[in-house]
C-alpha atoms as a PDB file:
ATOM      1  CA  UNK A   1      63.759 126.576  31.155  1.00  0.00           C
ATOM      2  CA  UNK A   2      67.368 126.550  29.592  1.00  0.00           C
ATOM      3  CA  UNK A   3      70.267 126.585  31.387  1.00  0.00           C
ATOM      4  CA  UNK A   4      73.203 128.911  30.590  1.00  0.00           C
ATOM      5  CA  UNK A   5      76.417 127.023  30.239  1.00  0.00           C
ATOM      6  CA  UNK A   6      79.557 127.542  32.428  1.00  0.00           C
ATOM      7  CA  UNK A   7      81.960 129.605  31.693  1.00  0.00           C
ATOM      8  CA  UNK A   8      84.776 128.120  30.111  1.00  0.00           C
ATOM      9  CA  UNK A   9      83.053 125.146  29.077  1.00  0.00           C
ATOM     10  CA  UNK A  10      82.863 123.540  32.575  1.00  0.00           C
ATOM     11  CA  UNK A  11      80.236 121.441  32.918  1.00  0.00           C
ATOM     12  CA  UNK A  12      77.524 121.757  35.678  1.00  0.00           C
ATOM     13  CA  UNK A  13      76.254 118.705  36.875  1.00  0.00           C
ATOM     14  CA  UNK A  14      73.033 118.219  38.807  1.00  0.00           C
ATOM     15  CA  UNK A  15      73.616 119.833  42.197  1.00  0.00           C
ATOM     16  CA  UNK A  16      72.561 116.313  43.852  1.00  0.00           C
ATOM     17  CA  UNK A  17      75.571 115.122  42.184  1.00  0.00           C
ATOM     18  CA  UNK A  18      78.144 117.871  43.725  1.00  0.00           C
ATOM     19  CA  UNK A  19      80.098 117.229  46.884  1.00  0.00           C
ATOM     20  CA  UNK A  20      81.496 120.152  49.072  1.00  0.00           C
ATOM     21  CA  UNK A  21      84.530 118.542  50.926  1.00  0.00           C
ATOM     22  CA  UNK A  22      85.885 121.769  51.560  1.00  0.00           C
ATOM     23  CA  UNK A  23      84.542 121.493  54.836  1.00  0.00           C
ATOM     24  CA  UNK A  24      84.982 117.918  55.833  1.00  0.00           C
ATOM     25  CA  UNK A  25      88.884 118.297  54.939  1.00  0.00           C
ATOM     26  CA  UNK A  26      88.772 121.454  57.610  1.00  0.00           C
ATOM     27  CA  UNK A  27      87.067 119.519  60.180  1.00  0.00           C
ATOM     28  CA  UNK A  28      89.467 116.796  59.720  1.00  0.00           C
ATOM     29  CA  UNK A  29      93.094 119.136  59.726  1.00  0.00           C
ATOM     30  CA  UNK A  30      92.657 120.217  62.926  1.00  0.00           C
ATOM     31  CA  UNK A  31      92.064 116.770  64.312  1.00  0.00           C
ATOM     32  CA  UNK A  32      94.413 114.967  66.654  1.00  0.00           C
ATOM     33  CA  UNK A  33      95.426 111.312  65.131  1.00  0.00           C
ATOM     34  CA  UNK A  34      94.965 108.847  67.734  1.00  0.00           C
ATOM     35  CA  UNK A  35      97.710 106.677  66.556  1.00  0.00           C
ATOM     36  CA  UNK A  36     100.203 109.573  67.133  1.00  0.00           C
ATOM     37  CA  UNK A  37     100.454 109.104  71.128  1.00  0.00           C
ATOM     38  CA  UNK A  38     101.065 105.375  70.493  1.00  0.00           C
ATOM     39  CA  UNK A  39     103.993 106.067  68.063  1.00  0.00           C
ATOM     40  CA  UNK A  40     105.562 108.183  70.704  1.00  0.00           C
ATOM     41  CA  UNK A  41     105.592 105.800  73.461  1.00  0.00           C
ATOM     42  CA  UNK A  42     107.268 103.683  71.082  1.00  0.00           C
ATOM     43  CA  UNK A  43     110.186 105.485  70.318  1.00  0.00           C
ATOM     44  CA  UNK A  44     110.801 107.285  73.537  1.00  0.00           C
ATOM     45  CA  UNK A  45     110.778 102.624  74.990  1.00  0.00           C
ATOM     46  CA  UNK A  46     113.293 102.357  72.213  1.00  0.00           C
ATOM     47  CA  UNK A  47     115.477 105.176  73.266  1.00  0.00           C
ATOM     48  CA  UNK A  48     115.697 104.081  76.685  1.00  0.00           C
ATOM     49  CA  UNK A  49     116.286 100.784  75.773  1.00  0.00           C
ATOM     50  CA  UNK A  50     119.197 101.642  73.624  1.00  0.00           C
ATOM     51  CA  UNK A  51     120.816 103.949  76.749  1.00  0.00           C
ATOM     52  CA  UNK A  52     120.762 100.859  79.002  1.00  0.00           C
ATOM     53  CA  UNK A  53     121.809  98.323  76.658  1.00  0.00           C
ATOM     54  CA  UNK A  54     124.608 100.967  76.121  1.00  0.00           C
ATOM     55  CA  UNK A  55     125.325 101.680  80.294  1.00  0.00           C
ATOM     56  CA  UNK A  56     125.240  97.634  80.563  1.00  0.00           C
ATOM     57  CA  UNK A  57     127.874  96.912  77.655  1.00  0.00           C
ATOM     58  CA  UNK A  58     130.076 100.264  79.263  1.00  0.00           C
ATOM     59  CA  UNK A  59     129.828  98.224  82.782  1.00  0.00           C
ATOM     60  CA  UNK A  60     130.732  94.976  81.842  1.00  0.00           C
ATOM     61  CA  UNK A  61     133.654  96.647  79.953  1.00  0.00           C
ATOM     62  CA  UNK A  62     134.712  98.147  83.013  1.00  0.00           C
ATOM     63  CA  UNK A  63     134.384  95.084  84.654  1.00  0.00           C
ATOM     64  CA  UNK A  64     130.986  95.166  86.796  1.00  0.00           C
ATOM     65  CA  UNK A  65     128.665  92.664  86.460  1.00  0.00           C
ATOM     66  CA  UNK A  66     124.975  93.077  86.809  1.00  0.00           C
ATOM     67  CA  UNK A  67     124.867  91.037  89.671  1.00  0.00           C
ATOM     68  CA  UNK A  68     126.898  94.457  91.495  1.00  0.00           C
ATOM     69  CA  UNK A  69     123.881  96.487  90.911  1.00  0.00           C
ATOM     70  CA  UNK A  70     121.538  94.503  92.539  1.00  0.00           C
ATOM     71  CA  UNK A  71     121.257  94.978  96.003  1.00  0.00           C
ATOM     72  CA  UNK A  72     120.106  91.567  97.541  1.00  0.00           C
ATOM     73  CA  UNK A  73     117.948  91.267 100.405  1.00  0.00           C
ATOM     74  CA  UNK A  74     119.087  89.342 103.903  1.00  0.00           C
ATOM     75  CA  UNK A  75     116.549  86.524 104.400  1.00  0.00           C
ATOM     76  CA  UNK A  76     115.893  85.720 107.823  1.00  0.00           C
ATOM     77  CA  UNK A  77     114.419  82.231 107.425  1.00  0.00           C
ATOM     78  CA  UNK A  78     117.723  81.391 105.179  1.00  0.00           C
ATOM     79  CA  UNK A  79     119.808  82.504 107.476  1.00  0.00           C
ATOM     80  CA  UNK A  80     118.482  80.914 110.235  1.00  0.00           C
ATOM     81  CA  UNK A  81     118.281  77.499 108.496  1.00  0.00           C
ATOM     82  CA  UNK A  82     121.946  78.038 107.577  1.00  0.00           C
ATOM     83  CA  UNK A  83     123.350  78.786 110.930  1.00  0.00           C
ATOM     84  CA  UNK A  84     121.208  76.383 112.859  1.00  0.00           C
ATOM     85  CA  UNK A  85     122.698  73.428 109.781  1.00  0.00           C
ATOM     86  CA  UNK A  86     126.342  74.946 110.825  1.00  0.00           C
ATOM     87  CA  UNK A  87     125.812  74.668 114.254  1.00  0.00           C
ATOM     88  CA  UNK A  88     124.335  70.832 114.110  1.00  0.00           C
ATOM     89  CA  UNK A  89     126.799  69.601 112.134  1.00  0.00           C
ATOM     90  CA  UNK A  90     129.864  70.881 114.745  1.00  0.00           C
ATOM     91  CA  UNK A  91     128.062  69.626 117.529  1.00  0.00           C
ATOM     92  CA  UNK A  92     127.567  66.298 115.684  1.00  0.00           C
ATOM     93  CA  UNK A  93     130.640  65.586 114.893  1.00  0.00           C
ATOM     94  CA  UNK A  94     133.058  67.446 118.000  1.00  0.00           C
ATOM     95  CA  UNK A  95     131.503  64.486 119.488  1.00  0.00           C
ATOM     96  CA  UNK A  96     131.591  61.863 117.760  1.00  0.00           C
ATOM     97  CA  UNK A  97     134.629  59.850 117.573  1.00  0.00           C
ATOM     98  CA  UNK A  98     136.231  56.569 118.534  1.00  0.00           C
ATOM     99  CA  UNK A  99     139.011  54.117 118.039  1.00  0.00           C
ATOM    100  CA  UNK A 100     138.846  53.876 114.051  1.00  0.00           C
ATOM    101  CA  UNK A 101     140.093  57.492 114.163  1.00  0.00           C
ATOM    102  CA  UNK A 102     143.590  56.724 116.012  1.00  0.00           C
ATOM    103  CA  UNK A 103     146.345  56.598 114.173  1.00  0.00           C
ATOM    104  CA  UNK A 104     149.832  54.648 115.159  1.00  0.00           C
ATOM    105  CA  UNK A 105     151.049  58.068 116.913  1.00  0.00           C
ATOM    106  CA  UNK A 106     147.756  57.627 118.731  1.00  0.00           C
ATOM    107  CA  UNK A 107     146.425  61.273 117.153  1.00  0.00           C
ATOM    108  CA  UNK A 108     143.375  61.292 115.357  1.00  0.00           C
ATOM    109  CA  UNK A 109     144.338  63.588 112.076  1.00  0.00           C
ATOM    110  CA  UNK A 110     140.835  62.548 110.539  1.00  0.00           C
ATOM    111  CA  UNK A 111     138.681  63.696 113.633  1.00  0.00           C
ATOM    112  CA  UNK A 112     141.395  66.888 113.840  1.00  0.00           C
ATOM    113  CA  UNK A 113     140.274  67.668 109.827  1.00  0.00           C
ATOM    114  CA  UNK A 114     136.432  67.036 110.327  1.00  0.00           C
ATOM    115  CA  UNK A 115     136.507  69.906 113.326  1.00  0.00           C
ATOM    116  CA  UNK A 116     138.461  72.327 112.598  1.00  0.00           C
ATOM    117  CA  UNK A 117     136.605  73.160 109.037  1.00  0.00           C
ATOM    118  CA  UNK A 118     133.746  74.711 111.657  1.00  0.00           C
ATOM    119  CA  UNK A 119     136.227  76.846 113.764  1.00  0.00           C
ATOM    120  CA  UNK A 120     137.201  80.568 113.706  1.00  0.00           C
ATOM    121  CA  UNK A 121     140.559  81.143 113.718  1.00  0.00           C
ATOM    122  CA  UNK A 122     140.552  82.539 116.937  1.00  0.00           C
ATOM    123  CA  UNK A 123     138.646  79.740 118.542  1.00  0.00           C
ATOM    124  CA  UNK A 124     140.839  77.309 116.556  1.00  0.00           C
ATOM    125  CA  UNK A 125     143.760  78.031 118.802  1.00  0.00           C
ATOM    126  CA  UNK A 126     141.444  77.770 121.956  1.00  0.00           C
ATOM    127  CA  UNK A 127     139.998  74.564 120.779  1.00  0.00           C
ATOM    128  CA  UNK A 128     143.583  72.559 120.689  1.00  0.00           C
ATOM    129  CA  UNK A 129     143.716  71.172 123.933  1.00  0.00           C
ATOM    130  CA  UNK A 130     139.909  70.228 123.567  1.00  0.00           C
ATOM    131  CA  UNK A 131     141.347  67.924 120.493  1.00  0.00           C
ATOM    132  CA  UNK A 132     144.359  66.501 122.480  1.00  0.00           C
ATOM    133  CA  UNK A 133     141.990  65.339 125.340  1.00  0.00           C
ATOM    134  CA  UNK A 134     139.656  63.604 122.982  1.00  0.00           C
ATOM    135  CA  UNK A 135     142.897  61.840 121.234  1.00  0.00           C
ATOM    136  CA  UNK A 136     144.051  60.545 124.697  1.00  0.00           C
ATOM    137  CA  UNK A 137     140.795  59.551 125.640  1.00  0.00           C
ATOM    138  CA  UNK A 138     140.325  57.267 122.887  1.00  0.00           C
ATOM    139  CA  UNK A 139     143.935  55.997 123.026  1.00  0.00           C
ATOM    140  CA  UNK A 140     143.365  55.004 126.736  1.00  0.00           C
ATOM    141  CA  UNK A 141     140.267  53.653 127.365  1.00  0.00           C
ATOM    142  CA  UNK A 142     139.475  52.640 123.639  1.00  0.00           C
ATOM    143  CA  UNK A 143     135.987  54.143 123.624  1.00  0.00           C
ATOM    144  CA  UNK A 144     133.445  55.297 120.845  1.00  0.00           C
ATOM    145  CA  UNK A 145     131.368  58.530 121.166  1.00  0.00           C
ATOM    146  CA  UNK A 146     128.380  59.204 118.956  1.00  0.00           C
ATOM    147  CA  UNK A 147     126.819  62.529 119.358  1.00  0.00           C
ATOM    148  CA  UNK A 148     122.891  62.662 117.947  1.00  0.00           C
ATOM    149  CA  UNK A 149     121.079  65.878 117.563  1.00  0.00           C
ATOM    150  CA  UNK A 150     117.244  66.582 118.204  1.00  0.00           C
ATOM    151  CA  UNK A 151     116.412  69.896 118.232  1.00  0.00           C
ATOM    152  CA  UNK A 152     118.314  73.023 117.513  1.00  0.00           C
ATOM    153  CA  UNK A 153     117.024  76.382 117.757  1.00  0.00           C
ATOM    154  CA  UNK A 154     118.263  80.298 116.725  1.00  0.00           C
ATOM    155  CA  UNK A 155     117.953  81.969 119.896  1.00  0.00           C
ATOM    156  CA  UNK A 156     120.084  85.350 118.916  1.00  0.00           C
ATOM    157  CA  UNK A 157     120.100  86.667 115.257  1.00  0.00           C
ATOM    158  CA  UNK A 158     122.553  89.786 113.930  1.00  0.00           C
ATOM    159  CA  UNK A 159     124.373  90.538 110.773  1.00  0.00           C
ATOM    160  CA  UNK A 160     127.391  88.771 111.671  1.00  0.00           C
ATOM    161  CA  UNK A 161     126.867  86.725 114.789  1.00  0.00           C
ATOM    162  CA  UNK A 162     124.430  84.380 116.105  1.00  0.00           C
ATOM    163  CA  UNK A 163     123.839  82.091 118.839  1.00  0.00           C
ATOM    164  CA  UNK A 164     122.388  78.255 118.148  1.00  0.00           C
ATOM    165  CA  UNK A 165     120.753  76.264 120.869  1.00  0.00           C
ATOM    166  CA  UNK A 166     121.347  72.859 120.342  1.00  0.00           C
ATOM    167  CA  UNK A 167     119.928  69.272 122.204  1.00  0.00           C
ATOM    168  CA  UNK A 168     120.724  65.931 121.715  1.00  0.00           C
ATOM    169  CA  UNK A 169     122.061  62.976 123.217  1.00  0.00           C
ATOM    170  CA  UNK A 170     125.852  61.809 123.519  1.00  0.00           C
ATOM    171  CA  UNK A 171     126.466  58.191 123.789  1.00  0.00           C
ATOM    172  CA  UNK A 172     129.619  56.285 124.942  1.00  0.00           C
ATOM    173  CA  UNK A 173     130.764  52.614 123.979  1.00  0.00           C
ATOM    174  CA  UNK A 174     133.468  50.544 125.393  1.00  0.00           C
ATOM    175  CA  UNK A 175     134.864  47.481 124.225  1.00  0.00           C
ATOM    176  CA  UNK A 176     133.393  44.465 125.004  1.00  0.00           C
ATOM    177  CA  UNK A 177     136.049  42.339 127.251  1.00  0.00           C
ATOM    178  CA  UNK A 178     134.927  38.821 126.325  1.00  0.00           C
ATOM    179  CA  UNK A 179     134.907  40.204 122.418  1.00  0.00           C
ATOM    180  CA  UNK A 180     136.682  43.210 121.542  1.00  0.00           C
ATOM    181  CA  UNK A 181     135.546  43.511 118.569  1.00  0.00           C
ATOM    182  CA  UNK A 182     131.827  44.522 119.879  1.00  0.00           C
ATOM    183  CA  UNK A 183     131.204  47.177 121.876  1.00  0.00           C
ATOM    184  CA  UNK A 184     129.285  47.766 124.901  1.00  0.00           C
ATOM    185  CA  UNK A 185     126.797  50.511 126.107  1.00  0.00           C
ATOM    186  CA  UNK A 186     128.640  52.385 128.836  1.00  0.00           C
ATOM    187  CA  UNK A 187     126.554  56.266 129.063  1.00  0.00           C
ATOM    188  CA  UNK A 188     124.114  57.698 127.585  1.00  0.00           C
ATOM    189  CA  UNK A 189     123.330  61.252 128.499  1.00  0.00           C
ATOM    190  CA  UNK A 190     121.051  63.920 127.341  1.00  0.00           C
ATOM    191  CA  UNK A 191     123.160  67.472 126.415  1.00  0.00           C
ATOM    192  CA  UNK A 192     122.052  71.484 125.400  1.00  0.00           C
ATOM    193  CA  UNK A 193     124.975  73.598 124.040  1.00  0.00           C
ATOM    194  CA  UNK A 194     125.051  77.005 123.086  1.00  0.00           C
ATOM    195  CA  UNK A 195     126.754  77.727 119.741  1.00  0.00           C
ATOM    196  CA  UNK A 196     128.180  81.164 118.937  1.00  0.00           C
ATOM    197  CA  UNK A 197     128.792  81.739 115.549  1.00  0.00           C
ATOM    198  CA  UNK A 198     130.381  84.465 113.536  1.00  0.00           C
ATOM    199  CA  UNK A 199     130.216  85.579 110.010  1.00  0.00           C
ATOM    200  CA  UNK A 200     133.538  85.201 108.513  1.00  0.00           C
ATOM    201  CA  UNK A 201     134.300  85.898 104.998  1.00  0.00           C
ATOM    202  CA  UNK A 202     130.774  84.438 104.023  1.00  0.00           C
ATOM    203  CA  UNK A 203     130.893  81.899 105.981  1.00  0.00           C
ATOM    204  CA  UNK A 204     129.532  81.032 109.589  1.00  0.00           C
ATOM    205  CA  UNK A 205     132.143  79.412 111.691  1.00  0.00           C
ATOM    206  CA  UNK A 206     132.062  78.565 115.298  1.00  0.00           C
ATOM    207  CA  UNK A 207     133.143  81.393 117.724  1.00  0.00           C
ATOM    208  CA  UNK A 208     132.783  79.557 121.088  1.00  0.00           C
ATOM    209  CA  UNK A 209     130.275  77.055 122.094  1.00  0.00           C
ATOM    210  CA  UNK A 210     129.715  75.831 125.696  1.00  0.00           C
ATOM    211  CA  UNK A 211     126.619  74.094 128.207  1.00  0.00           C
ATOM    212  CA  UNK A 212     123.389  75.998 128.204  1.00  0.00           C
ATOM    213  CA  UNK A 213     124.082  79.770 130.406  1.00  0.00           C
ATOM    214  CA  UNK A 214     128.036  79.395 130.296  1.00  0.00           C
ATOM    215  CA  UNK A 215     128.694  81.581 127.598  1.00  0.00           C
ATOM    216  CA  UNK A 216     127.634  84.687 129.288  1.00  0.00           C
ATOM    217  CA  UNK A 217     129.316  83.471 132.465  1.00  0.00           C
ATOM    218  CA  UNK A 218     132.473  86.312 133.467  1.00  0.00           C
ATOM    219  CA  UNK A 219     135.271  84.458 131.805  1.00  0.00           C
ATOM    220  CA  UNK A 220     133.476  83.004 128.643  1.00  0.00           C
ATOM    221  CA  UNK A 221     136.823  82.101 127.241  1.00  0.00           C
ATOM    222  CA  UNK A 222     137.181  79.196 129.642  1.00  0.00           C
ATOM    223  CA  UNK A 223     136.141  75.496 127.050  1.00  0.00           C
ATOM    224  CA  UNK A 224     133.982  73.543 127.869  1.00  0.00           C
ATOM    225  CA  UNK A 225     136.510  70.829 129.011  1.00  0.00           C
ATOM    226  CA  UNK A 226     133.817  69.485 131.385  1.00  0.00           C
ATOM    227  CA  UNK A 227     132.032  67.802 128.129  1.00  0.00           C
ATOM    228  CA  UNK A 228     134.509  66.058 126.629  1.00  0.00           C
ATOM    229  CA  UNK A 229     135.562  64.343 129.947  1.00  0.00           C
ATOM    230  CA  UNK A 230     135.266  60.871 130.049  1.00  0.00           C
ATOM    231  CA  UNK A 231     135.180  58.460 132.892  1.00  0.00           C
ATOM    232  CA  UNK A 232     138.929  57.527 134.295  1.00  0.00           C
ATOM    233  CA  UNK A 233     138.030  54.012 134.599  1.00  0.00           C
ATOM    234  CA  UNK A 234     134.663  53.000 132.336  1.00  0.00           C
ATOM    235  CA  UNK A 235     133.127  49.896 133.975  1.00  0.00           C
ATOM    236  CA  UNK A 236     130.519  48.531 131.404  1.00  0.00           C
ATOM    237  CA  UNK A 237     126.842  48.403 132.730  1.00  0.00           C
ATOM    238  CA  UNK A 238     127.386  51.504 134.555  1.00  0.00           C
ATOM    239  CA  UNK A 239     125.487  54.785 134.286  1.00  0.00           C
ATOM    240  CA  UNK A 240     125.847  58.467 134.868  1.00  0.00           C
ATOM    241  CA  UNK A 241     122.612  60.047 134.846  1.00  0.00           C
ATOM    242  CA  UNK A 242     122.326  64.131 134.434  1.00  0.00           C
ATOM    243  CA  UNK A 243     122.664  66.476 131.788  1.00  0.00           C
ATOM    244  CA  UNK A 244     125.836  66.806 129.758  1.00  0.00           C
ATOM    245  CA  UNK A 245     128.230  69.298 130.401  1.00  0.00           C
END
């Protein structure tokens, strides 16, 4: 049988050979792409981005830094480990001192320096007489004091205060009268202070420190004169026994 041809001289192929993509290109416009969502995230990151690279280049202009916008966290354990350190190191050295710290006015400027870095200013005032007793001490009877911690513990924690329990030993040489150049044992006592320390323009300085249950006593502005008293008359080979005041 003959086929007619087309009109207008279009051709007619074998209607294996035809494709309809009419419908396929329908099915496919309406279609979400799925790369569209992921091109969005995009930008909107790179917007954002932009704002606070902007808000961080308008702060530092303005002087801020970024360290002002964070807001950091008070660590317990640090602060602890820093205030029981503080409180150590006074007690270490308020008594430790001997004859190598005199000078020819019999003071002891060095021993004067190495305390008063701990104290508050109020307490610094208070302390004074605590520091002329020490340099008389030493000028009279020509002993050495060595003050050794071994345990030290946070017993009251706040923002800006805290009180250190500290215990140690304090032990007191005297010249040796057959060699004065060697020293003697002359006391050796065992000691627990309280240390009250308050936050003070970043930095923990001693408030008040006194023997174990003094601090809380009615007049807690009274020193603790009692341990930095030594013996009028040292007698080498002789004892005090009892805890240190």
């Amino acid at each position: 049988m003959a086929v007619s041809p087309a009109p207008d001289g279009e051709a007619v192929g074998e209607p294996s050979d035809s494709t309809d993509t009419t419908s396929t290109e329908r099915a496919t416009d309406g279609a979400p792409d799925p790369r569209r969502p992921l091109w969005i995230l995009v930008a909107l990151f790179a917007v954002v981005l932009g704002c606070l690279l902007a808000s961080l280049v308008a702060l530092g202009r303005a002087g801020w830094s970024v360290d002002d916008l964070v807001d950091e966290q008070t660590n317990p354990q640090s602060q602890r480990d820093e205030v029981s350190a503080v409180a150590k190191s006074f007690i270490t050295q308020v008594f430790s001192y001997g004859t190598e710290d005199l000078d020819e006015q019999g003071k002891m400027p060095g021993y004067t320096e190495r305390i008063s870095k701990f104290l508050s200013p109020k307490f610094a005032t208070s302390f004074e007489p605590s520091i002329s007793f020490a340099e008389q001490t030493v000028a009279q009877q020509q002993i050495t004091r060595i003050a050794q911690v071994y345990a030290v513990g946070v017993t009251r924690l706040e923002d800006d205060s805290v009180r250190v329990m500290v215990a140690g030993t304090d032990r007191i040489s005297v010249p040796d009268p057959e060699n004065p150049d060697e020293l003697l044992p002359y006391n050796e006592q065992t000691f627990r202070f309280e240390v009250d320390l308050v936050l003070t323009q970043g930095e923990w300085l001693v408030d008040n420190f006194g023997p174990v249950g003094t601090l809380d006593a009615p007049d807690p502005a009274d020193l603790p004169t009692e341990g930095l008293t030594e013996p009028t008359s040292p007698a080498p080979g002789t004892e005090q026994g009892g805890d240190g005041q």
